[in-house]
C-alpha atoms as a PDB file:
ATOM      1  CA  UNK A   1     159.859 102.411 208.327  1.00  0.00           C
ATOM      2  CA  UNK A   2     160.970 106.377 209.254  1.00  0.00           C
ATOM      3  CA  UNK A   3     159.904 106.849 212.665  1.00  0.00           C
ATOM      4  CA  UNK A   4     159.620 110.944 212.026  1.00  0.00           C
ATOM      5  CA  UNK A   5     158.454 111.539 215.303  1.00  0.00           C
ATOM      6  CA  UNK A   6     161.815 110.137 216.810  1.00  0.00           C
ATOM      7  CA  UNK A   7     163.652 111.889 214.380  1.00  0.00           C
ATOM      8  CA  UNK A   8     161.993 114.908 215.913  1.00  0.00           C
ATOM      9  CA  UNK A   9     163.116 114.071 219.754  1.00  0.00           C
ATOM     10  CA  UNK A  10     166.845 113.365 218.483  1.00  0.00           C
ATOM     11  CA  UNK A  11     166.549 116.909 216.433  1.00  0.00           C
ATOM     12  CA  UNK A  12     165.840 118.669 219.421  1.00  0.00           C
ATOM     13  CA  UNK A  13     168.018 116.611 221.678  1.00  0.00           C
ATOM     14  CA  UNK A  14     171.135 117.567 219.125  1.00  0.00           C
ATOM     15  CA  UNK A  15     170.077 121.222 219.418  1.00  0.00           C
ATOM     16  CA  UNK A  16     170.705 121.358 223.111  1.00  0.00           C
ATOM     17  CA  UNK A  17     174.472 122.029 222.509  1.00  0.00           C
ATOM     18  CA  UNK A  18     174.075 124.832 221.196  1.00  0.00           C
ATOM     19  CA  UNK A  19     173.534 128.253 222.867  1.00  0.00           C
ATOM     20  CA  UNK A  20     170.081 128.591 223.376  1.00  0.00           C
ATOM     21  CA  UNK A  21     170.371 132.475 223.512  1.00  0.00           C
ATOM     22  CA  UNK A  22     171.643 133.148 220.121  1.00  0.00           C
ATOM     23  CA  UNK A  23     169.131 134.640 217.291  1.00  0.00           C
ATOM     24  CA  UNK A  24     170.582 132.864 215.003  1.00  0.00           C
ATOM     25  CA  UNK A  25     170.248 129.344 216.755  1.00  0.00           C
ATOM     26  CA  UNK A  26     166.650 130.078 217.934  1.00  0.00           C
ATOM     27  CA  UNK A  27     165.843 131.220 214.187  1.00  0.00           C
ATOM     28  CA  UNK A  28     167.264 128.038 212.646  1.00  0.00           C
ATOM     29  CA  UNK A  29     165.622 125.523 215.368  1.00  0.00           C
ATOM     30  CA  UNK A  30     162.346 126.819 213.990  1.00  0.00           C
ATOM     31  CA  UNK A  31     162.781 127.088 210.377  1.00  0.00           C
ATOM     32  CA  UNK A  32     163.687 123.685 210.472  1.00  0.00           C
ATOM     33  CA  UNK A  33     161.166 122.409 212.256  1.00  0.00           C
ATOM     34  CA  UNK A  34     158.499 124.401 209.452  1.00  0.00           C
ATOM     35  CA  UNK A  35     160.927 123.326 206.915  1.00  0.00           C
ATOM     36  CA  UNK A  36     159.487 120.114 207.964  1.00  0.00           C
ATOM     37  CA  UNK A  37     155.884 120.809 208.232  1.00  0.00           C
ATOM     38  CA  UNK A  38     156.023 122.490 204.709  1.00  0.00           C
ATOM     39  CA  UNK A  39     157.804 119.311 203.266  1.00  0.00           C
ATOM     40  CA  UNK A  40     154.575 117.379 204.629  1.00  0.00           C
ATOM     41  CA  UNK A  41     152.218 119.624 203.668  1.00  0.00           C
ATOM     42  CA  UNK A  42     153.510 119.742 200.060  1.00  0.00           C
ATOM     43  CA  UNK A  43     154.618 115.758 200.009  1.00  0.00           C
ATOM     44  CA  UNK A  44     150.818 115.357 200.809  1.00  0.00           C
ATOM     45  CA  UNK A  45     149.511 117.543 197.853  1.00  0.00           C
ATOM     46  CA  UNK A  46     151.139 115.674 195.227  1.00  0.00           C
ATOM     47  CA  UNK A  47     149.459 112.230 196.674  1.00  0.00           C
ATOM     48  CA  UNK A  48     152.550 110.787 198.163  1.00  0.00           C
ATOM     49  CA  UNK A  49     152.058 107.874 200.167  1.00  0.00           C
ATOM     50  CA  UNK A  50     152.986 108.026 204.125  1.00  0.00           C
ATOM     51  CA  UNK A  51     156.676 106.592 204.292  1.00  0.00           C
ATOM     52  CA  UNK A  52     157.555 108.945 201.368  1.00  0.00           C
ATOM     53  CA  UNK A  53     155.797 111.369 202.998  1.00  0.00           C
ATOM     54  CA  UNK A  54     158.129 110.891 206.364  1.00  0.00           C
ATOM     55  CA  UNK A  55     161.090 110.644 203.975  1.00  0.00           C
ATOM     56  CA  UNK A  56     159.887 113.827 203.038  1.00  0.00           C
ATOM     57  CA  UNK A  57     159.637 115.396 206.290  1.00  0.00           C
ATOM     58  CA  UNK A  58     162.888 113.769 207.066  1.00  0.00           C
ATOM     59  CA  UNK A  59     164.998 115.309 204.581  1.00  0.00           C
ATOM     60  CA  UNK A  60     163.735 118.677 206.171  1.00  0.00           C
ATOM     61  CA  UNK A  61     164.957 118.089 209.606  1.00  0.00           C
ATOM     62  CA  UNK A  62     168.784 117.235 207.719  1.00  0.00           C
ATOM     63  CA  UNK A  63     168.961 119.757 205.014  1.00  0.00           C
ATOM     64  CA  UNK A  64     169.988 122.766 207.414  1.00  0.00           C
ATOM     65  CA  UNK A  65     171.419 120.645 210.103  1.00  0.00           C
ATOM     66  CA  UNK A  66     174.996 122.020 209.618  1.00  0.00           C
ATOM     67  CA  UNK A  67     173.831 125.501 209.923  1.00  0.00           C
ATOM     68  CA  UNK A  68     174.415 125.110 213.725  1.00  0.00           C
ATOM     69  CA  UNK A  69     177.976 124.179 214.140  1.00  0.00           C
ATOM     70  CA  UNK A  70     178.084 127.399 211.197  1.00  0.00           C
ATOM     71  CA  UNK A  71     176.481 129.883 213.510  1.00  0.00           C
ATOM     72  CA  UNK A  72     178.614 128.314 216.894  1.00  0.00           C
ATOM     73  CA  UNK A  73     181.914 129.213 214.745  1.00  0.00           C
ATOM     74  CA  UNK A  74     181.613 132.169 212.626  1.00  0.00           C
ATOM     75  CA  UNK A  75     178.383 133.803 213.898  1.00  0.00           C
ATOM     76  CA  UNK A  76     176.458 134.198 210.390  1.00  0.00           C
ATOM     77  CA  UNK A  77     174.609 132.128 207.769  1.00  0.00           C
ATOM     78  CA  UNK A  78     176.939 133.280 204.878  1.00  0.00           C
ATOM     79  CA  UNK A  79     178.792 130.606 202.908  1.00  0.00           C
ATOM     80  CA  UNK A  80     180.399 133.379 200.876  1.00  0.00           C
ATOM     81  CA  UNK A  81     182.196 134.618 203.721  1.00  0.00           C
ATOM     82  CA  UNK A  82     183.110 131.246 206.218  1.00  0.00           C
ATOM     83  CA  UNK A  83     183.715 129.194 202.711  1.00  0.00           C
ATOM     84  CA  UNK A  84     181.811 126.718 204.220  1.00  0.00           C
ATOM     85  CA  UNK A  85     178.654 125.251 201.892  1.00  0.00           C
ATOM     86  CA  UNK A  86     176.286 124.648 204.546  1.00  0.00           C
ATOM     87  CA  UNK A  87     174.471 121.773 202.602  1.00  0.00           C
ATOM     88  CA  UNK A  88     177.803 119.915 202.264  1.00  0.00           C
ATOM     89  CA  UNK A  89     178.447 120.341 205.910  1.00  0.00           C
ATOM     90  CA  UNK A  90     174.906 119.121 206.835  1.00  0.00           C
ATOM     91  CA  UNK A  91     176.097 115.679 204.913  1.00  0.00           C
ATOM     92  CA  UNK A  92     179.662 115.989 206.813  1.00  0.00           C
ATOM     93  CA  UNK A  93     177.862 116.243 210.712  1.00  0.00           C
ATOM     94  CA  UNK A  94     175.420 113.637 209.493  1.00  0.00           C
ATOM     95  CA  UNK A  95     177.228 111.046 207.526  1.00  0.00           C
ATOM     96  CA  UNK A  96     181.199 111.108 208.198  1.00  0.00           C
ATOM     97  CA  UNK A  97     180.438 112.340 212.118  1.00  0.00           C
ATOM     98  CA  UNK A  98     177.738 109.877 212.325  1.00  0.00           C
ATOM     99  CA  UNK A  99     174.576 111.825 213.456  1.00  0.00           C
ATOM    100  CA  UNK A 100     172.690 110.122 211.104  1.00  0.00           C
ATOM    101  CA  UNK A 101     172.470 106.359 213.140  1.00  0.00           C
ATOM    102  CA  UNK A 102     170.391 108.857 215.686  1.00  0.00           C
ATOM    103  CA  UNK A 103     167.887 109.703 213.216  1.00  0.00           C
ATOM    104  CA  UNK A 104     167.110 105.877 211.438  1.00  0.00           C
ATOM    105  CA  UNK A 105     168.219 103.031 210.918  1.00  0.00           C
ATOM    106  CA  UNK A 106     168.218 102.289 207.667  1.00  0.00           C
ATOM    107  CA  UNK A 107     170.945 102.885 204.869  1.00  0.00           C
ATOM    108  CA  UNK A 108     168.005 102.476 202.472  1.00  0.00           C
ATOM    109  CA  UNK A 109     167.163 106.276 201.481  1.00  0.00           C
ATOM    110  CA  UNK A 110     170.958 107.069 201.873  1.00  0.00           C
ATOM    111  CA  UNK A 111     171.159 108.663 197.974  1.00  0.00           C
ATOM    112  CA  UNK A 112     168.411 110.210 197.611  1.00  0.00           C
ATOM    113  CA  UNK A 113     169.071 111.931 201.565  1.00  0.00           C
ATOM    114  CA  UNK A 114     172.208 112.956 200.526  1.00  0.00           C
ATOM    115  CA  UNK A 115     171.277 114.280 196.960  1.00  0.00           C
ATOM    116  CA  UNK A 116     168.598 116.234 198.084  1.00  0.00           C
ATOM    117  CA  UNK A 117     169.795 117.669 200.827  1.00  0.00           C
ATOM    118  CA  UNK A 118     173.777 118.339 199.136  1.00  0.00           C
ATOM    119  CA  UNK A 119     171.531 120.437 196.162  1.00  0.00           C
ATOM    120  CA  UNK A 120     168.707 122.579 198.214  1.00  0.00           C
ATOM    121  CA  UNK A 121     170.907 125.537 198.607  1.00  0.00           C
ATOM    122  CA  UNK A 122     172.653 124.905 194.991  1.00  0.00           C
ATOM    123  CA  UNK A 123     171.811 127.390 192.138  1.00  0.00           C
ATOM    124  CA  UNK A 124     169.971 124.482 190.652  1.00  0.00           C
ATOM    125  CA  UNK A 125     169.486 120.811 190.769  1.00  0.00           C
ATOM    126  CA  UNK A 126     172.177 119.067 189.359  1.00  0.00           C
ATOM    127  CA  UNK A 127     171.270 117.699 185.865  1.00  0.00           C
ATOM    128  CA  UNK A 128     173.210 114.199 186.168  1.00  0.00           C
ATOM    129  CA  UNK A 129     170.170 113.327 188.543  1.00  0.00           C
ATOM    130  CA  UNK A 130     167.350 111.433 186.202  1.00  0.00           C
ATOM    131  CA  UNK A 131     166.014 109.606 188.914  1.00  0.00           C
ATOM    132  CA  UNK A 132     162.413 110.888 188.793  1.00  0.00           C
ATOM    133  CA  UNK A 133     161.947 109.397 192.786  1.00  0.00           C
ATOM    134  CA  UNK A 134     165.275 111.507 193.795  1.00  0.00           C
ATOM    135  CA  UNK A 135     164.884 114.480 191.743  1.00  0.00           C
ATOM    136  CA  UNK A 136     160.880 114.743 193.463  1.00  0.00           C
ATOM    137  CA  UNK A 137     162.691 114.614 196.817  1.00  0.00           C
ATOM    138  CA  UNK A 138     165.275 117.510 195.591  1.00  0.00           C
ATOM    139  CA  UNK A 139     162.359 120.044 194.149  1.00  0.00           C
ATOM    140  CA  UNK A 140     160.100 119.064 197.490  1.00  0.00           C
ATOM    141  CA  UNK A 141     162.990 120.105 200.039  1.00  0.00           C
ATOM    142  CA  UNK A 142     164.137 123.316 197.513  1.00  0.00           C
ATOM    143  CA  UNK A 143     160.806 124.300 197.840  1.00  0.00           C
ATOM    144  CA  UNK A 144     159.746 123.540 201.487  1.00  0.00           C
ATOM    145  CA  UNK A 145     162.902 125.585 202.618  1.00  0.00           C
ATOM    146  CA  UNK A 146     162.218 128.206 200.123  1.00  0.00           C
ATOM    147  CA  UNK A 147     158.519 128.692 201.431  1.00  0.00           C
ATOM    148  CA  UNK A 148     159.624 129.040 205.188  1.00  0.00           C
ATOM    149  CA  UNK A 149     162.354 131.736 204.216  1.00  0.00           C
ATOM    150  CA  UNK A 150     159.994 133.478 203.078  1.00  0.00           C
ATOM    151  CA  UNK A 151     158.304 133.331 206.655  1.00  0.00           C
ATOM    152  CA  UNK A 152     161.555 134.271 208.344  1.00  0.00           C
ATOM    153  CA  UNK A 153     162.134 137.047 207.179  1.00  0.00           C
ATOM    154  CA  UNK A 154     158.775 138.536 207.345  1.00  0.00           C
ATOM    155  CA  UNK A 155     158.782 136.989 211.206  1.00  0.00           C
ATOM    156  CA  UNK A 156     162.294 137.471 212.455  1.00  0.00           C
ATOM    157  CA  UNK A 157     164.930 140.118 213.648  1.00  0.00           C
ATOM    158  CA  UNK A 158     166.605 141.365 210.743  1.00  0.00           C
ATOM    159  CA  UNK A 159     169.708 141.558 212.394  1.00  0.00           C
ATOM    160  CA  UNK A 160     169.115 137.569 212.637  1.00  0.00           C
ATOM    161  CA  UNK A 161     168.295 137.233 209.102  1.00  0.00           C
ATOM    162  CA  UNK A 162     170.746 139.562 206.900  1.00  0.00           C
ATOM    163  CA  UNK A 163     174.352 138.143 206.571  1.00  0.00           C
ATOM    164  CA  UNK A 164     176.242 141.768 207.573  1.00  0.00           C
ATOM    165  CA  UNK A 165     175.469 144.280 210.729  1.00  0.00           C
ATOM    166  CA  UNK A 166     175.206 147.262 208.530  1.00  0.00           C
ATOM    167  CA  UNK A 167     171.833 148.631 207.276  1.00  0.00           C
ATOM    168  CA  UNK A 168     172.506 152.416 206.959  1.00  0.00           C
ATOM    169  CA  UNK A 169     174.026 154.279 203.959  1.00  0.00           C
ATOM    170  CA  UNK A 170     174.248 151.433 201.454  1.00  0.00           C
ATOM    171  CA  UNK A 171     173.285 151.039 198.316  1.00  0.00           C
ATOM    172  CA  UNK A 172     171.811 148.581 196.044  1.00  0.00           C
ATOM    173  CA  UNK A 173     174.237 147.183 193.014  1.00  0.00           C
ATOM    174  CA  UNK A 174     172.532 148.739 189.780  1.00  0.00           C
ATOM    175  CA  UNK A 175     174.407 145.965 188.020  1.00  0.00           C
ATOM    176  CA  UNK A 176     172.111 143.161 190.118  1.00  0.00           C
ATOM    177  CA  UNK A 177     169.117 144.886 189.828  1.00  0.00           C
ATOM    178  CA  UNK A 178     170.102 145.099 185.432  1.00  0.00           C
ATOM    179  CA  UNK A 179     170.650 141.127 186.009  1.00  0.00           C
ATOM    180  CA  UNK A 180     167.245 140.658 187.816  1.00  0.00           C
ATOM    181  CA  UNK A 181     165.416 142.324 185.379  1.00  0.00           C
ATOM    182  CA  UNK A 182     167.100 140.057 182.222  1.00  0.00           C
ATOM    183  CA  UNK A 183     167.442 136.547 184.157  1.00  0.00           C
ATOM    184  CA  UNK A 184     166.409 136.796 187.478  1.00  0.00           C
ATOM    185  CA  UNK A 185     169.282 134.652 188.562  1.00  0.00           C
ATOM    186  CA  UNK A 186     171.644 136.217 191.514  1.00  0.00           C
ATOM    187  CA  UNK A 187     174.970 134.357 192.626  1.00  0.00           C
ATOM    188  CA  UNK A 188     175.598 134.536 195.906  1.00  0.00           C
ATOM    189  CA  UNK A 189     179.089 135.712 195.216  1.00  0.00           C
ATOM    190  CA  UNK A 190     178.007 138.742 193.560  1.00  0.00           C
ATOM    191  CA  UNK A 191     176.459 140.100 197.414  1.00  0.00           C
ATOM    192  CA  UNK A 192     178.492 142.911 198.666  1.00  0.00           C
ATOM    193  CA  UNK A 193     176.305 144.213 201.254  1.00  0.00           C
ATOM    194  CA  UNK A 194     172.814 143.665 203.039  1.00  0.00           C
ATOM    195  CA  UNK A 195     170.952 145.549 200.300  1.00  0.00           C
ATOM    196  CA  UNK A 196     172.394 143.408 197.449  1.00  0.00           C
ATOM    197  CA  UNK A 197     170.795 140.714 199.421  1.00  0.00           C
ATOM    198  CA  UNK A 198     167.177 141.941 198.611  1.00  0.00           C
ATOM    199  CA  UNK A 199     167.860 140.799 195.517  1.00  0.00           C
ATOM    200  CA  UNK A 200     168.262 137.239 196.224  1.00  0.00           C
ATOM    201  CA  UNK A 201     165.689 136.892 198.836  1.00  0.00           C
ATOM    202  CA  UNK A 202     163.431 138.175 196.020  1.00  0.00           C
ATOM    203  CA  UNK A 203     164.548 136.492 193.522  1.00  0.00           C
ATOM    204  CA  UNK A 204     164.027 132.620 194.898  1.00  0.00           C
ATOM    205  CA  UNK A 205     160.271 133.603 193.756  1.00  0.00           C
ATOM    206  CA  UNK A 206     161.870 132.000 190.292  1.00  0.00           C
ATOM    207  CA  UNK A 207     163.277 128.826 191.789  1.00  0.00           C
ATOM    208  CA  UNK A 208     159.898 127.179 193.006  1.00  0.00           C
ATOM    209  CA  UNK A 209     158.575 123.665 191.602  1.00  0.00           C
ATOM    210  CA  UNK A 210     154.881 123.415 192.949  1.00  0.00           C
ATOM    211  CA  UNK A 211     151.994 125.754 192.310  1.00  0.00           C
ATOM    212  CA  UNK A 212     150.526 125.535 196.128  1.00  0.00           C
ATOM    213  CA  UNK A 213     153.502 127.345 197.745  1.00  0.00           C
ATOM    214  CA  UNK A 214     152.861 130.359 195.088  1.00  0.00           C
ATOM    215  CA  UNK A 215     149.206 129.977 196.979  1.00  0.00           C
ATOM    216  CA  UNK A 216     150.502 130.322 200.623  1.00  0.00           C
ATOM    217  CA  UNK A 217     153.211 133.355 199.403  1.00  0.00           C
ATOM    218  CA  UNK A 218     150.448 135.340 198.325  1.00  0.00           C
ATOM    219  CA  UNK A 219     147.787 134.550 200.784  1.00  0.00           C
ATOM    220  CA  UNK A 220     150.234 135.603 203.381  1.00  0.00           C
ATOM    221  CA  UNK A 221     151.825 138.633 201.781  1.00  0.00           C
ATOM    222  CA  UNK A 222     155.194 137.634 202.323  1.00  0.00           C
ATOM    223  CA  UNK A 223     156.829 139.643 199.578  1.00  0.00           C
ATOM    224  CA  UNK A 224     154.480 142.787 199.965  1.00  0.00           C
ATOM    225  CA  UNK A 225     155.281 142.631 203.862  1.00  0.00           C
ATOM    226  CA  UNK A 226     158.945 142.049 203.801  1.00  0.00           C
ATOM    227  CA  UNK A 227     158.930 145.473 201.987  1.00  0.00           C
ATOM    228  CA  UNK A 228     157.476 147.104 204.540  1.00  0.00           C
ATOM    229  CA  UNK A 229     160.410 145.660 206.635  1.00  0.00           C
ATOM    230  CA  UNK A 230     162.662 146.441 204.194  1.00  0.00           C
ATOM    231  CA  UNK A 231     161.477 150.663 204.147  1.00  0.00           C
ATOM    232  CA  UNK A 232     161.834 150.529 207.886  1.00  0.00           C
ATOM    233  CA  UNK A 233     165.339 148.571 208.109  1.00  0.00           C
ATOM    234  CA  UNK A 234     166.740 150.247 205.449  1.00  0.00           C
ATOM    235  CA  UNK A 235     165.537 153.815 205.012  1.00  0.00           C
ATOM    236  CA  UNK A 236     166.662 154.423 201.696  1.00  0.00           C
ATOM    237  CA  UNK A 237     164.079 156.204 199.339  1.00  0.00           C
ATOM    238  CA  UNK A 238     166.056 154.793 196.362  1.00  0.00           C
ATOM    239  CA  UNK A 239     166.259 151.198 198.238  1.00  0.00           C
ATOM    240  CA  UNK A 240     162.149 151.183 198.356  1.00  0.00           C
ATOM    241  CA  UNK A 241     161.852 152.350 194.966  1.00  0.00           C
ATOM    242  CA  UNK A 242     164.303 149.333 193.953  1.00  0.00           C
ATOM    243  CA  UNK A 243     162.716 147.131 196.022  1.00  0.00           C
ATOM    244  CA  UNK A 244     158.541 147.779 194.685  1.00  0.00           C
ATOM    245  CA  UNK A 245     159.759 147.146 191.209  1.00  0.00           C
ATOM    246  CA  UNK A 246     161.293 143.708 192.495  1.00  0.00           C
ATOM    247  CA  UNK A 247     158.100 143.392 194.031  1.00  0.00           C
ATOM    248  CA  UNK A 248     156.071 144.281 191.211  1.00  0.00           C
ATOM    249  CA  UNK A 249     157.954 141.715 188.718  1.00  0.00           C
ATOM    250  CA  UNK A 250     157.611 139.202 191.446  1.00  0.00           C
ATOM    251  CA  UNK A 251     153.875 139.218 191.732  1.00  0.00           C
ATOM    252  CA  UNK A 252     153.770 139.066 187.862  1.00  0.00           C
ATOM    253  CA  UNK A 253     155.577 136.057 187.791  1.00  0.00           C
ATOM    254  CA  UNK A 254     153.177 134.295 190.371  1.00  0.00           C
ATOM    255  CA  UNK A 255     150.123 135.210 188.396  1.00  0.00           C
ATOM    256  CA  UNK A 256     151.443 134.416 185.400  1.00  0.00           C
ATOM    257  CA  UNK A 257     152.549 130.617 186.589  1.00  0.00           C
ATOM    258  CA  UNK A 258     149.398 130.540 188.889  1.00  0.00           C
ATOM    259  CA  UNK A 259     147.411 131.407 185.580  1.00  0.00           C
ATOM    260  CA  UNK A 260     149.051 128.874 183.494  1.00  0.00           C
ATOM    261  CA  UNK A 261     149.688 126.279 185.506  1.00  0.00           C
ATOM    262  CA  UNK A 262     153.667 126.294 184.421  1.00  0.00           C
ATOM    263  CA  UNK A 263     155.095 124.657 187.823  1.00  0.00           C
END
């Protein structure tokens, strides 16, 4: 059986090394921890029973877990630029470093751990997975992580939450916003600055499984506030007017899923 509530304790025991200081840490402590309430809370909606539930939970204390050693080295959550795929180096501190033993002691949810956590930051879930039990764990943690990004970066500095120190004078890529339009789909590669990055913080909107996070994003205005932080950060008449029409797309799509019942 998970113990979840010791996998909390060694969590925040493991986070101790790390400088306490540090916007970036602090932000990633907590988004992990929510990560983990949201993986409960949505676990519990589809009628999971409670060790699935924990497994659940579990999977959202590991899925970001090698964001820390990222931050310690390089001093930003960009994969693009440190080469380093943060959900592969989650599995690298956990499994070949040996974290894991602190966390349970079990090898018996060993796949579906690593599968779901190696594919919540992927572009999508990898299509050789057609276990239905490992490919529910995938969607839950893609979502759960998802939902509390959405929190961040209505919550935290956005110094802490943009990959790049510059906010002034840029511009967003006309190309991206053409692509977001037709397919909604933004590769990471493609960022060039802080205001491409709108695009994909917007655009996960497309990427969600379950119908009750579309619930919480719009009872809590997440999109609608972050671009009031966005008209603020950025000052950029032509960066607002970019950004309401992402917006406006954005709350189509909910309705229209919310309506139908697509997800």
């Amino acid at each position: 059986m998970i113990d979840i509530e010791k996998a909390k304790r060694e969590f925040l025991s493991y986070v101790k090394n790390y400088d306490s200081s540090s916007g970036r840490i602090k932000l990633k402590i907590k988004h992990i921890l929510r990560v983990v309430e949201n993986s409960k809370y949505i676990a519990k909606e589809l009628g999971l029973d409670e060790e699935k539930i924990r497994l659940a939970e579990l999977i959202g204390i590991f899925h970001d877990i090698g964001r820390f050693e990222q931050v310690r080295l390089y001093d930003t959550f960009s994969d693009k630029d440190t080469g380093l795929d943060h959900a592969e180096y989650s599995l690298k501190v956990l499994y070949e470093d040996g974290l894991i033993s602190k966390f349970i002691d079990t090898s018996e949810y060993d796949d579906i751990i690593k599968k779901a956590v190696y594919n919540h930051n992927k572009a999508k879930i990898d299509e050789s997975i057609t276990d239905e039990n490992t490919l529910l764990f995938c969607k839950i943690i893609r979502d759960a992580d998802k939902l509390d990004i959405y929190r961040v970066i209505n919550e935290d500095k956005m110094e802490d939450i943009f990959w790049y120190k510059e906010f002034k004078n840029l511009k967003m890529s006309n190309s991206l916003m053409e692509k977001f339009i037709k397919d909604r789909f933004i590769k990471y590669k493609d960022v060039k600055n802080n205001a491409d990055l709108i695009f994909v913080f917007y655009g996960y909107i497309y990427d969600f499984n379950f119908p009750s996070c579309f619930k919480i994003i719009k009872k809590e205005k997440y999109l609608d506030n972050f671009l009031t932080r966005i008209k603020d950060t950025f000052d950029s008449e032509e960066i607002t007017k970019n950004t309401e029409e992402l917006l406006k797309i954005c709350n189509e799509y909910m309705d229209n899923m919310l309506k139908n019942k697509v997800v």
